[in-house]
N, C-alpha and C. Protein backbone atom coordinates (compact mmCIF):
# COMPACT_ATOMS: atom_id res chain seq x y z
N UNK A 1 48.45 -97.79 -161.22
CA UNK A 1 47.79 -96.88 -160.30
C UNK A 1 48.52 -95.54 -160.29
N UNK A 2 47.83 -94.59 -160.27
CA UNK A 2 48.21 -92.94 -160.27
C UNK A 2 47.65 -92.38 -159.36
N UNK A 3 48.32 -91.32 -158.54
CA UNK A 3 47.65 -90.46 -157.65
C UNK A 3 47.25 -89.20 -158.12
N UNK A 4 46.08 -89.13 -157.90
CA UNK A 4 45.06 -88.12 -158.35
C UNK A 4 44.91 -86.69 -157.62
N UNK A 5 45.72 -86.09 -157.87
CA UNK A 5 45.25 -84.52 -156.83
C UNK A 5 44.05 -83.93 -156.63
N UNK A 6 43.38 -83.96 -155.40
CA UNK A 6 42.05 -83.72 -155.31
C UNK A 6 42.12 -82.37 -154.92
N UNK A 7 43.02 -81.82 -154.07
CA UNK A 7 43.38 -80.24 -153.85
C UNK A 7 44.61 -80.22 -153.21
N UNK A 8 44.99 -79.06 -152.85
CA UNK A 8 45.99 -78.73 -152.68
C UNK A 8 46.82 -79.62 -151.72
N UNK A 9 45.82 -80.03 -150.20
CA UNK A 9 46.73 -81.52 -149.67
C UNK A 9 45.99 -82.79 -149.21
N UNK A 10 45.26 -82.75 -150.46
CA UNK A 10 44.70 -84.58 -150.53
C UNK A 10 44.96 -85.13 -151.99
N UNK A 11 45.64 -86.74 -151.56
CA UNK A 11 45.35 -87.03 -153.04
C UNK A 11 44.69 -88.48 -153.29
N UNK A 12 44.30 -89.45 -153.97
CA UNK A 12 43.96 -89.90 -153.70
C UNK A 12 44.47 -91.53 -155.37
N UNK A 13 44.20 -92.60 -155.26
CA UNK A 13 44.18 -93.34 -155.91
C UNK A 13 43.18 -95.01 -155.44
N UNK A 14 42.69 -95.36 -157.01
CA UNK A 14 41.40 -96.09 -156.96
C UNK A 14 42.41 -97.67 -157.06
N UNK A 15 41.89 -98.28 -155.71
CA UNK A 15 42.44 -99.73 -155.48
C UNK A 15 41.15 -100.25 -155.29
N UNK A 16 40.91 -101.46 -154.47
CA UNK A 16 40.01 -101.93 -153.93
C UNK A 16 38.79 -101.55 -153.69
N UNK A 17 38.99 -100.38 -152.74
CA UNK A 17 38.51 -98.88 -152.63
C UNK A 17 39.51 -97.90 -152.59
N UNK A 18 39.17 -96.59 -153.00
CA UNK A 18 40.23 -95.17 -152.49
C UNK A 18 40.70 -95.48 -151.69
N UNK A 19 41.95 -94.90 -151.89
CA UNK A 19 42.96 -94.94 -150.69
C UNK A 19 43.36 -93.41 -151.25
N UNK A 20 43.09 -92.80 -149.59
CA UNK A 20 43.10 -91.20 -149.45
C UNK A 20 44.43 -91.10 -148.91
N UNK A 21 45.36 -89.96 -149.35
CA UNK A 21 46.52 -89.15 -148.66
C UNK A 21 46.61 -88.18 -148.39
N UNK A 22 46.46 -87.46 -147.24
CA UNK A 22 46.53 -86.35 -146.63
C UNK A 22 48.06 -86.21 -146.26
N UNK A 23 48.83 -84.48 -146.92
CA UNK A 23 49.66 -84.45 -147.03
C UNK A 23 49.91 -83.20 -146.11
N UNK A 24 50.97 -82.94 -145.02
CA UNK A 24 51.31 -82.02 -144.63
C UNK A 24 52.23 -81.40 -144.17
N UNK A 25 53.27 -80.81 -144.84
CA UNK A 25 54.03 -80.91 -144.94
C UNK A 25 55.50 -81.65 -145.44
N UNK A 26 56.11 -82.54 -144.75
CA UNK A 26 56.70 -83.87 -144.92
C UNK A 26 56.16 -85.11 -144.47
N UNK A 27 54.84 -84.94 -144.02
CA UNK A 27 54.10 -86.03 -142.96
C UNK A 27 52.64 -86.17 -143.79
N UNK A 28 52.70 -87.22 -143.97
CA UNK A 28 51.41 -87.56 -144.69
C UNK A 28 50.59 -88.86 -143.88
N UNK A 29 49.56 -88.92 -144.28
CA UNK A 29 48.38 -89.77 -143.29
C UNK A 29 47.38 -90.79 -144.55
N UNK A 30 47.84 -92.04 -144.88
CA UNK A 30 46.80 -92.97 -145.47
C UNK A 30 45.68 -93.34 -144.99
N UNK A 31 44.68 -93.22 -145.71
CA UNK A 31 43.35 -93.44 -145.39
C UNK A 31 42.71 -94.45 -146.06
N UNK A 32 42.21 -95.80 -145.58
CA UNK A 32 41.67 -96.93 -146.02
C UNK A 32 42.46 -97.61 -147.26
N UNK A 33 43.88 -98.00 -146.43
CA UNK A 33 44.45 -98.96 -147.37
C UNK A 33 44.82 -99.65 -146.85
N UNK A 34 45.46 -100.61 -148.12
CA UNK A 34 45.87 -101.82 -147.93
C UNK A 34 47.74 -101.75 -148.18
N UNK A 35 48.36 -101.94 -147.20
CA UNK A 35 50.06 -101.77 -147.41
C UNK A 35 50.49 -102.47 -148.53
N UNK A 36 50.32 -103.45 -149.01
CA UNK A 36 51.23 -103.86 -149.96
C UNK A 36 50.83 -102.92 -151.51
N UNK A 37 49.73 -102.60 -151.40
CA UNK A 37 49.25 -101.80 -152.72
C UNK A 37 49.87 -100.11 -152.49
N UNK A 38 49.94 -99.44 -150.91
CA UNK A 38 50.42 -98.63 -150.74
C UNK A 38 51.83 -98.31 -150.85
N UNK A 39 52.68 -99.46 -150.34
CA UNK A 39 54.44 -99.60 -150.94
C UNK A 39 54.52 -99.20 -152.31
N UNK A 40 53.28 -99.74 -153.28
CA UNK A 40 53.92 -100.11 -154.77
C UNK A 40 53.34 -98.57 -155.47
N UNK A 41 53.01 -97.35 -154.73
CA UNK A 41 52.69 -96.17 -155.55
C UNK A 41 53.19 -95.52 -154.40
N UNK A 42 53.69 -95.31 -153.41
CA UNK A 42 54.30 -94.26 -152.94
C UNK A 42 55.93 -94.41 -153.02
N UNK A 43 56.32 -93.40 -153.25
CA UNK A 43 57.64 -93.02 -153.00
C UNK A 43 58.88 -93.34 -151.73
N UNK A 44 59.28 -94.46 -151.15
CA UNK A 44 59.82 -94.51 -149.79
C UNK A 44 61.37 -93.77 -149.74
């Protein structure tokens, strides 16, 4: 899985369904996921 830059602060990658990231600043916001698939492509 790869995250896909959709613009400047969303990005997004294809699981189950999309799982959206809204980025702002140092604070970012997941949108329709599932955590264990989210641990294994983000950065902690």
């Amino acid at each position: 899985m790869a995250l896909i830059q959709s613009s400047e602060h969303l990005w997004y990658f294809r699981d189950t369904c999309n799982v959206y990231v809204l980025k702002s600043g140092t604070e970012c916001l997941l949108i329709d996921t599932d955590p264990a698939a989210s641990c294994s492509i983000l950065p902690l």
